[in-house]
N, C-alpha and C. Protein backbone atom coordinates (compact mmCIF):
# COMPACT_ATOMS: atom_id res chain seq x y z
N UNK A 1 -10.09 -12.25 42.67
CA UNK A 1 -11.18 -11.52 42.10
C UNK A 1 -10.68 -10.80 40.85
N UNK A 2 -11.28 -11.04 39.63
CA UNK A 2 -11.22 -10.49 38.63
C UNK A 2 -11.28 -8.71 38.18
N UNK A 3 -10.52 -7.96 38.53
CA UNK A 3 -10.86 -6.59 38.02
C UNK A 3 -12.02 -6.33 36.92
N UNK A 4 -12.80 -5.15 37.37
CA UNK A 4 -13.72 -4.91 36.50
C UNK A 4 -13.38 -4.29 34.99
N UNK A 5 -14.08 -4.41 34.27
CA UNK A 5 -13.96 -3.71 33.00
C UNK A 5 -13.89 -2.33 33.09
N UNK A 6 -14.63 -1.56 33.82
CA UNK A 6 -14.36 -0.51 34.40
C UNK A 6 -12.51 0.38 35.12
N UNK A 7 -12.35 -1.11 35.92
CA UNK A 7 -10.94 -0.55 36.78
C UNK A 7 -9.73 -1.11 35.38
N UNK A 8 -10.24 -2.02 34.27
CA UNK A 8 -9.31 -2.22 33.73
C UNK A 8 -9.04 -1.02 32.36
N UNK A 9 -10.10 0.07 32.70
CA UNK A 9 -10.11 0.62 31.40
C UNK A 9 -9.77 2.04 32.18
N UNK A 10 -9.92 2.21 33.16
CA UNK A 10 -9.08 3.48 34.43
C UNK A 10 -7.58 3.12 34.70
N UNK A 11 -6.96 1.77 34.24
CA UNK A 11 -5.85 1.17 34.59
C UNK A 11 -4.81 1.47 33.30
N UNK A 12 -5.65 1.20 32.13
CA UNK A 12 -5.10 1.62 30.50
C UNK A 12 -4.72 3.13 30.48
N UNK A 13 -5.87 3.87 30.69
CA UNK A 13 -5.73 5.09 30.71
C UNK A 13 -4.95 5.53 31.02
N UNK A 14 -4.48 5.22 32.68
CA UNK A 14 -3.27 5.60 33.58
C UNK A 14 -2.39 5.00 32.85
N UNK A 15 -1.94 3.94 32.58
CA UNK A 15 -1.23 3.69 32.12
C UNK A 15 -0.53 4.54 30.35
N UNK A 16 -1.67 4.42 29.81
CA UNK A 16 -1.32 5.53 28.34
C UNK A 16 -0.50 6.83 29.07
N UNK A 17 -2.08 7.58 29.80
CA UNK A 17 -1.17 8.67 30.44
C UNK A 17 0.50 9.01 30.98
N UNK A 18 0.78 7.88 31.63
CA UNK A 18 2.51 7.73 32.22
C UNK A 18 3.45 7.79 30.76
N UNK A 19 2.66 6.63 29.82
CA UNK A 19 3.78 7.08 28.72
C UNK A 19 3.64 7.75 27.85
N UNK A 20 2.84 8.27 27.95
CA UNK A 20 2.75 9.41 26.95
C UNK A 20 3.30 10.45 27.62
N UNK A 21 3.40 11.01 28.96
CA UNK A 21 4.22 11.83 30.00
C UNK A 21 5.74 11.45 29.45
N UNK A 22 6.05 10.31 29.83
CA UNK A 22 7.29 10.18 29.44
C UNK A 22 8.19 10.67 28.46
N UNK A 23 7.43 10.35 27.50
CA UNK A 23 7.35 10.47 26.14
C UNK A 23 7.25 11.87 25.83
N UNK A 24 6.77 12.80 26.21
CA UNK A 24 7.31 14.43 26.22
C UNK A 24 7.84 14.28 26.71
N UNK A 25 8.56 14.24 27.85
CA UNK A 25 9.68 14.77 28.76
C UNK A 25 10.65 13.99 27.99
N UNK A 26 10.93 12.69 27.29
CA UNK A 26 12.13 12.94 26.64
C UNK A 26 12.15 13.37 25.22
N UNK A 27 11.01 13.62 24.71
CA UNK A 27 11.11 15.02 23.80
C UNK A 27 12.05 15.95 24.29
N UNK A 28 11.49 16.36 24.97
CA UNK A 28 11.67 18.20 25.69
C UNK A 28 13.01 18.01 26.25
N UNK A 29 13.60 16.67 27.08
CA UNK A 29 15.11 16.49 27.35
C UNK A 29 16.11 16.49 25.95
N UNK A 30 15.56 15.90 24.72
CA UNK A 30 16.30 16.17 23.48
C UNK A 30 16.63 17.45 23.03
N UNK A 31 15.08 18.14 22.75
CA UNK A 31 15.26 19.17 22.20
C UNK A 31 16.12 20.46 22.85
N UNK A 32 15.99 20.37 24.08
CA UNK A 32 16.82 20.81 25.08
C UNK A 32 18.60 20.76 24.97
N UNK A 33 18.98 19.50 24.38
CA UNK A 33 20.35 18.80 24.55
C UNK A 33 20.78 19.72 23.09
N UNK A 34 19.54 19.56 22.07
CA UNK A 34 19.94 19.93 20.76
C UNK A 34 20.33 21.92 21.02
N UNK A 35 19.36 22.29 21.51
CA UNK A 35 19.41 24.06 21.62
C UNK A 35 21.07 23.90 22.50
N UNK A 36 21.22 23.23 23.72
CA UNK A 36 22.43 23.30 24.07
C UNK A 36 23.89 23.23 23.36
N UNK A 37 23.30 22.45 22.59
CA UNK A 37 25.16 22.09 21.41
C UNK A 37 24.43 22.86 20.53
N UNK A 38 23.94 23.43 20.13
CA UNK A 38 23.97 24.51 19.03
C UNK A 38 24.64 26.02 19.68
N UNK A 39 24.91 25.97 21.12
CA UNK A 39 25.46 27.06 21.66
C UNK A 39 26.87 26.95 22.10
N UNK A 40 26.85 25.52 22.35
CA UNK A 40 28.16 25.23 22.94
C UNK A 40 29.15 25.01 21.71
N UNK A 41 30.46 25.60 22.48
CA UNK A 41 31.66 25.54 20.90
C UNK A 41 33.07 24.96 22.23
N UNK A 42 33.66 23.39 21.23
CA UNK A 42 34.75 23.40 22.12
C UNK A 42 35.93 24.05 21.40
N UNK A 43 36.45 23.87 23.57
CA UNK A 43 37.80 24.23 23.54
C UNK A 43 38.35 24.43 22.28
N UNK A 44 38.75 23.15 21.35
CA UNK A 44 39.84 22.72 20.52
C UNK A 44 39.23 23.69 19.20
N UNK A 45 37.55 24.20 19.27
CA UNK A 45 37.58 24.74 18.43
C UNK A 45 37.96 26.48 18.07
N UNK A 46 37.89 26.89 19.97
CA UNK A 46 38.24 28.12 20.04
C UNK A 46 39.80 28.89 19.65
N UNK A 47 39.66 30.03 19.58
CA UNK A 47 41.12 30.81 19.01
C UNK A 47 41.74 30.71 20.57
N UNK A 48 43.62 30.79 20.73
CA UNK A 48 44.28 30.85 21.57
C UNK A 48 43.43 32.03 22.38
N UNK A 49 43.50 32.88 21.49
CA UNK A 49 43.14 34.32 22.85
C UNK A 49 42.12 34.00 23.85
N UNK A 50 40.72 33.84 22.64
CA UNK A 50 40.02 33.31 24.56
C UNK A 50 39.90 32.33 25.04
N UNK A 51 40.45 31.29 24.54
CA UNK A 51 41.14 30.12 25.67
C UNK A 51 42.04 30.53 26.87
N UNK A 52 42.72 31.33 26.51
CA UNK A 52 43.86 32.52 27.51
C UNK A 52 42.97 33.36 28.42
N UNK A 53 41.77 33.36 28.03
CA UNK A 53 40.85 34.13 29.07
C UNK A 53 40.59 33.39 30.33
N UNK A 54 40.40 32.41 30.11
CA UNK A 54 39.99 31.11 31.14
C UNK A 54 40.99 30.62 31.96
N UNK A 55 42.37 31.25 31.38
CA UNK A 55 43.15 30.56 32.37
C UNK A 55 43.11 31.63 33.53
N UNK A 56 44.69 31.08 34.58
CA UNK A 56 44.43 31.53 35.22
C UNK A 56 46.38 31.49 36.01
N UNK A 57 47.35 32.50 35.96
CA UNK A 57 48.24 31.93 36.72
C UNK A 57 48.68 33.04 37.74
N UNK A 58 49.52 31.77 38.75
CA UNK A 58 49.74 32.21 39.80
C UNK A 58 51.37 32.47 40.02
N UNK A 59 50.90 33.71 40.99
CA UNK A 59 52.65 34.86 40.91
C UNK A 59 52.52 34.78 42.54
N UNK A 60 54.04 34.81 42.75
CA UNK A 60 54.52 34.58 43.93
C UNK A 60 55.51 35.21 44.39
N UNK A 61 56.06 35.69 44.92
CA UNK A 61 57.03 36.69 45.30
C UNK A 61 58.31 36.20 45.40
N UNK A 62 58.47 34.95 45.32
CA UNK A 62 59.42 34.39 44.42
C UNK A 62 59.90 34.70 43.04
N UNK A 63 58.97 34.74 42.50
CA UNK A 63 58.79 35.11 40.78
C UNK A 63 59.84 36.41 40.50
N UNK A 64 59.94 36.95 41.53
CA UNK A 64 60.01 38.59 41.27
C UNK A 64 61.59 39.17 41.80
N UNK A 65 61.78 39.62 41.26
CA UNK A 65 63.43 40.24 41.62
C UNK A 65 62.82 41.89 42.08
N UNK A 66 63.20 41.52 43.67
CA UNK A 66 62.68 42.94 44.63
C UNK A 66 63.60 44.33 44.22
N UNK A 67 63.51 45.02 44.15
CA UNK A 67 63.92 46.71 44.34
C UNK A 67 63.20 47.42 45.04
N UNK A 68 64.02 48.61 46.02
CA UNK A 68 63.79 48.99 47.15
C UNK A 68 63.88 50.31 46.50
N UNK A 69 62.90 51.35 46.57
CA UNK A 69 63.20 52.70 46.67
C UNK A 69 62.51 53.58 47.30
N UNK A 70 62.43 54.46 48.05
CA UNK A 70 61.88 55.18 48.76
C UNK A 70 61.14 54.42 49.72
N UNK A 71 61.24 53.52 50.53
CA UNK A 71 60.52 52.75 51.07
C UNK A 71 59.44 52.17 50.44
N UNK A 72 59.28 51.78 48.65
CA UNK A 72 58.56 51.08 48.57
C UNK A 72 59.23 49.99 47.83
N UNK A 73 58.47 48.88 47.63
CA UNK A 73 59.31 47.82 47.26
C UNK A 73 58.76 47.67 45.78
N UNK A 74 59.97 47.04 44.44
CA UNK A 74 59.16 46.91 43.12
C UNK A 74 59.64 45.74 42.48
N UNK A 75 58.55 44.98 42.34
CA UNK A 75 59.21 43.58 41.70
C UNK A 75 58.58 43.60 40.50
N UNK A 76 60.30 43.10 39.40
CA UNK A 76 59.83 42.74 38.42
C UNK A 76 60.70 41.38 37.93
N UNK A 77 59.88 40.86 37.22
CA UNK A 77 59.27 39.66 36.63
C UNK A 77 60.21 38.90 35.85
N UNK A 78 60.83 39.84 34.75
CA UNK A 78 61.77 39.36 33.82
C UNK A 78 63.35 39.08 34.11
N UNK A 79 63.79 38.21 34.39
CA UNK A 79 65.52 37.82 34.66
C UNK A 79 66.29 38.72 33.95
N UNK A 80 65.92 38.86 33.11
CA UNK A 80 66.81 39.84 32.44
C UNK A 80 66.85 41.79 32.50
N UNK A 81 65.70 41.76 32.05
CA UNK A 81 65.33 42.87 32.49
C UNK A 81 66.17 43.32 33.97
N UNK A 82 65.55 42.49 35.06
CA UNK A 82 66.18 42.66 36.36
C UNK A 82 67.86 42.64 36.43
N UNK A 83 68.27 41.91 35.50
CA UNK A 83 69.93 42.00 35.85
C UNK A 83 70.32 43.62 34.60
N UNK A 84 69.69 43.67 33.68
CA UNK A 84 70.13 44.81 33.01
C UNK A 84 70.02 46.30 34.06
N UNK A 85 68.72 46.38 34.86
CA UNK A 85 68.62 46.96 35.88
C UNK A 85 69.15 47.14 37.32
N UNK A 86 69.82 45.70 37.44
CA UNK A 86 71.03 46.15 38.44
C UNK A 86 72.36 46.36 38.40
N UNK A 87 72.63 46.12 36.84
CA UNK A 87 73.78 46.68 36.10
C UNK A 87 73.98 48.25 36.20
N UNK A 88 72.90 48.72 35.88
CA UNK A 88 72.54 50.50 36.15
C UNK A 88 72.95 51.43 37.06
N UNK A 89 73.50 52.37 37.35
CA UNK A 89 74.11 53.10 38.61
C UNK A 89 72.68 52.94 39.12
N UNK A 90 72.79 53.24 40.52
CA UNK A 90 71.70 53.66 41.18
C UNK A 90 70.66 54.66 41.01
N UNK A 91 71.10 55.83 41.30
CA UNK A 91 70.50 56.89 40.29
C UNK A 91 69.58 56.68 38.85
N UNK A 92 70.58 55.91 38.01
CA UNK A 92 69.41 56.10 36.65
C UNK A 92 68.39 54.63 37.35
N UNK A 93 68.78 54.05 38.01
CA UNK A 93 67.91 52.60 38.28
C UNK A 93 66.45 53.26 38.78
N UNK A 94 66.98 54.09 40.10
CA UNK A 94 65.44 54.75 40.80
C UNK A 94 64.80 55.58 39.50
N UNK A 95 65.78 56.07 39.09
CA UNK A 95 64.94 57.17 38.16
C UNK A 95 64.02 56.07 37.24
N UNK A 96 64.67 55.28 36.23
CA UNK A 96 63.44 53.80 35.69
C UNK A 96 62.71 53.63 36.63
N UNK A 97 63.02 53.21 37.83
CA UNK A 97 61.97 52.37 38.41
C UNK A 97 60.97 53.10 38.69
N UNK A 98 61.06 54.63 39.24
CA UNK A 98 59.75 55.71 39.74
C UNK A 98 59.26 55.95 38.36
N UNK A 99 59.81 55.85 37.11
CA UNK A 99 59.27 56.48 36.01
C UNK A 99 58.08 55.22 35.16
N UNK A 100 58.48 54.20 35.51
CA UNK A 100 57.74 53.14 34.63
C UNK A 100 57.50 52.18 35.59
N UNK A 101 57.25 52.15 36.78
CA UNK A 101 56.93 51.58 37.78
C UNK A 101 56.09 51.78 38.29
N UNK A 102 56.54 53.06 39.33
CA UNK A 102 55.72 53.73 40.06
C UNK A 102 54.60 55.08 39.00
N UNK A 103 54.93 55.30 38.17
CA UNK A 103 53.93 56.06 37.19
C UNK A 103 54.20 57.76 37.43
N UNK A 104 55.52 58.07 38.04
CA UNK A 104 55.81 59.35 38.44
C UNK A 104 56.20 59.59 36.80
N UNK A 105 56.27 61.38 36.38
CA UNK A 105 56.83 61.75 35.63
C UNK A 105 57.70 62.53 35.94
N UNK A 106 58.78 62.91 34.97
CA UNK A 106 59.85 63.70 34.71
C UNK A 106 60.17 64.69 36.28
N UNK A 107 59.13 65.81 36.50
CA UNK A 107 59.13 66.85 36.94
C UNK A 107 58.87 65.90 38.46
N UNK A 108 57.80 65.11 39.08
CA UNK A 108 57.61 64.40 40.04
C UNK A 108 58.88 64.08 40.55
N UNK A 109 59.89 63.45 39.75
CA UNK A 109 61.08 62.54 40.20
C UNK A 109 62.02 63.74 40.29
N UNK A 110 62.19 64.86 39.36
CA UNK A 110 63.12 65.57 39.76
C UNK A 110 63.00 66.43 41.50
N UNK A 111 61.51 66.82 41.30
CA UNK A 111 61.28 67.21 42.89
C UNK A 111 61.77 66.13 44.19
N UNK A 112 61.14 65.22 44.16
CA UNK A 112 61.27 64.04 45.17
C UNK A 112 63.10 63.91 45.67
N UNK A 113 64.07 63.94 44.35
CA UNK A 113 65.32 63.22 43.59
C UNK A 113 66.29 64.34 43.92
N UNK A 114 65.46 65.59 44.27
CA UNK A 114 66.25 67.47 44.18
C UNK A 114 67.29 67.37 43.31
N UNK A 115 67.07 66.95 41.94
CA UNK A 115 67.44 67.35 40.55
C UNK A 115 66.63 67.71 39.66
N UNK A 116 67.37 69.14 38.17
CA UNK A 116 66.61 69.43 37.51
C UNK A 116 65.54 68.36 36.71
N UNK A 117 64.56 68.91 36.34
CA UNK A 117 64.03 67.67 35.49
C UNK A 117 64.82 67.28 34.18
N UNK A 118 65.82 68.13 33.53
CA UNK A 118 66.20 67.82 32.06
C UNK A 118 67.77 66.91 32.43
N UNK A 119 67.69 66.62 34.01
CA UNK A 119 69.26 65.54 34.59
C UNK A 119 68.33 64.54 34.46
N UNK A 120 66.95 64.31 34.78
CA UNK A 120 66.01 63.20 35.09
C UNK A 120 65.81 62.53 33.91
N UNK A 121 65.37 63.63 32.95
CA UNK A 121 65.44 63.32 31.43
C UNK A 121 66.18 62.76 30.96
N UNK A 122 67.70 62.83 31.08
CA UNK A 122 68.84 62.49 30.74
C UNK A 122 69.31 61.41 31.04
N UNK A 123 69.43 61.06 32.52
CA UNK A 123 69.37 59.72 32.96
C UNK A 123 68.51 58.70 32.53
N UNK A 124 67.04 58.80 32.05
CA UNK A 124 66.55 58.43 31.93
C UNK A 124 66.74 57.77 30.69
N UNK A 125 67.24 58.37 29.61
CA UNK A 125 66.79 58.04 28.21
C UNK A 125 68.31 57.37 27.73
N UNK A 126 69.58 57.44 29.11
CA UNK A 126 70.80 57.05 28.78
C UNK A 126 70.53 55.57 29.05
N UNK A 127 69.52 55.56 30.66
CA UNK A 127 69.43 53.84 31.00
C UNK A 127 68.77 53.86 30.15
N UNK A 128 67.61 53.90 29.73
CA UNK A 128 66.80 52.64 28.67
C UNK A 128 67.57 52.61 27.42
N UNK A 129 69.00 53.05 26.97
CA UNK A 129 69.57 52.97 25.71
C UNK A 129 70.65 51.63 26.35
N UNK A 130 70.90 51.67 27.94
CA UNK A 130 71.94 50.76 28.47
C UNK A 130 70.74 49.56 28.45
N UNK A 131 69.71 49.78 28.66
CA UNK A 131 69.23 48.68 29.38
C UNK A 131 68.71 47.66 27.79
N UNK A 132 68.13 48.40 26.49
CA UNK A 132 68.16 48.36 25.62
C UNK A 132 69.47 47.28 24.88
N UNK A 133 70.29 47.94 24.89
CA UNK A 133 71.74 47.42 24.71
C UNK A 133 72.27 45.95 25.11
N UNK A 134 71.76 46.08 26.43
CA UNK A 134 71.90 44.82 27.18
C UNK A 134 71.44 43.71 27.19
N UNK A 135 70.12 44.10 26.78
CA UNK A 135 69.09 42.74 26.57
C UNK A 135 69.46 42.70 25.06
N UNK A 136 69.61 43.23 24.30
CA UNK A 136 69.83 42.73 22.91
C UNK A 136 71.14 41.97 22.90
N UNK A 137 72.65 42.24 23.83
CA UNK A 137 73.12 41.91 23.85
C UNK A 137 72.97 40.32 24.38
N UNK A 138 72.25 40.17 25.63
CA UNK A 138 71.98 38.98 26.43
C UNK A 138 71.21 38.25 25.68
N UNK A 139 70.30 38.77 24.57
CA UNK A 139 69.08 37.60 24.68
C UNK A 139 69.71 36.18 23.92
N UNK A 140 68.57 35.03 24.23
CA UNK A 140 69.02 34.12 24.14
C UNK A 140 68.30 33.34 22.96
């Protein structure tokens, strides 16, 4: 049976309709793609720094050369640093480590240490001239 002129002109229609649907939606998927890369910037074009934002690394307690003082434990990071610091009498070592470690000052460490603060002072400013010394001497 032959379709009517009628169902064949309800059949066009539908049919126009679908592609012409189409036909915006991949408009609107373009224009879409275009607003997207007008926002997007690569990698290769960004500066080191905030590429460095995105990363991401991982520290392990391996990493770290332990020191023990007062029952707390302080790891640091740098090989060198760490051997210039166990080069150090003991004394000026805790005194660095509570002072730039732990975030105590002068007067804190002399109380805790039962020395004046201006021995704390003293120790203090003799290691970072040893420890100073050392790494300039060591570096590589």
């Amino acid at each position: 049976m032959k379709p009517s002129s009628f169902q064949t002109t309800i059949e066009n229609q539908f049919d126009y309709i679908c592609k012409r649907t189409m036909d915006d939606e991949r408009k609107d998927y373009m224009k879409a793609l275009s607003r997207q890369s007008k926002r997007e910037t690569l990698f290769s074009d960004m500066g080191d720094y905030l590429v460095s934002q995105f990363a991401t690394v991982d520290s392990y307690p391996s990493d770290f050369h332990m020191f023990t003082l007062n029952g707390s434990t302080v790891g640091v990071e740098s090989d060198l640093l760490s051997e210039a610091l166990r080069n150090l009498t003991d004394k000026k070592r805790e005194i660095i480590l509570l002072y730039y470690f732990m975030d105590m000052n002068d007067t804190e460490i002399a109380e805790l240490l039962n020395l004046n603060r201006s021995t704390v002072y003293r120790h203090r400013t003799s290691g970072l001239t040893f420890i100073k010394e050392f790494m300039e001497g060591n570096e590589e």
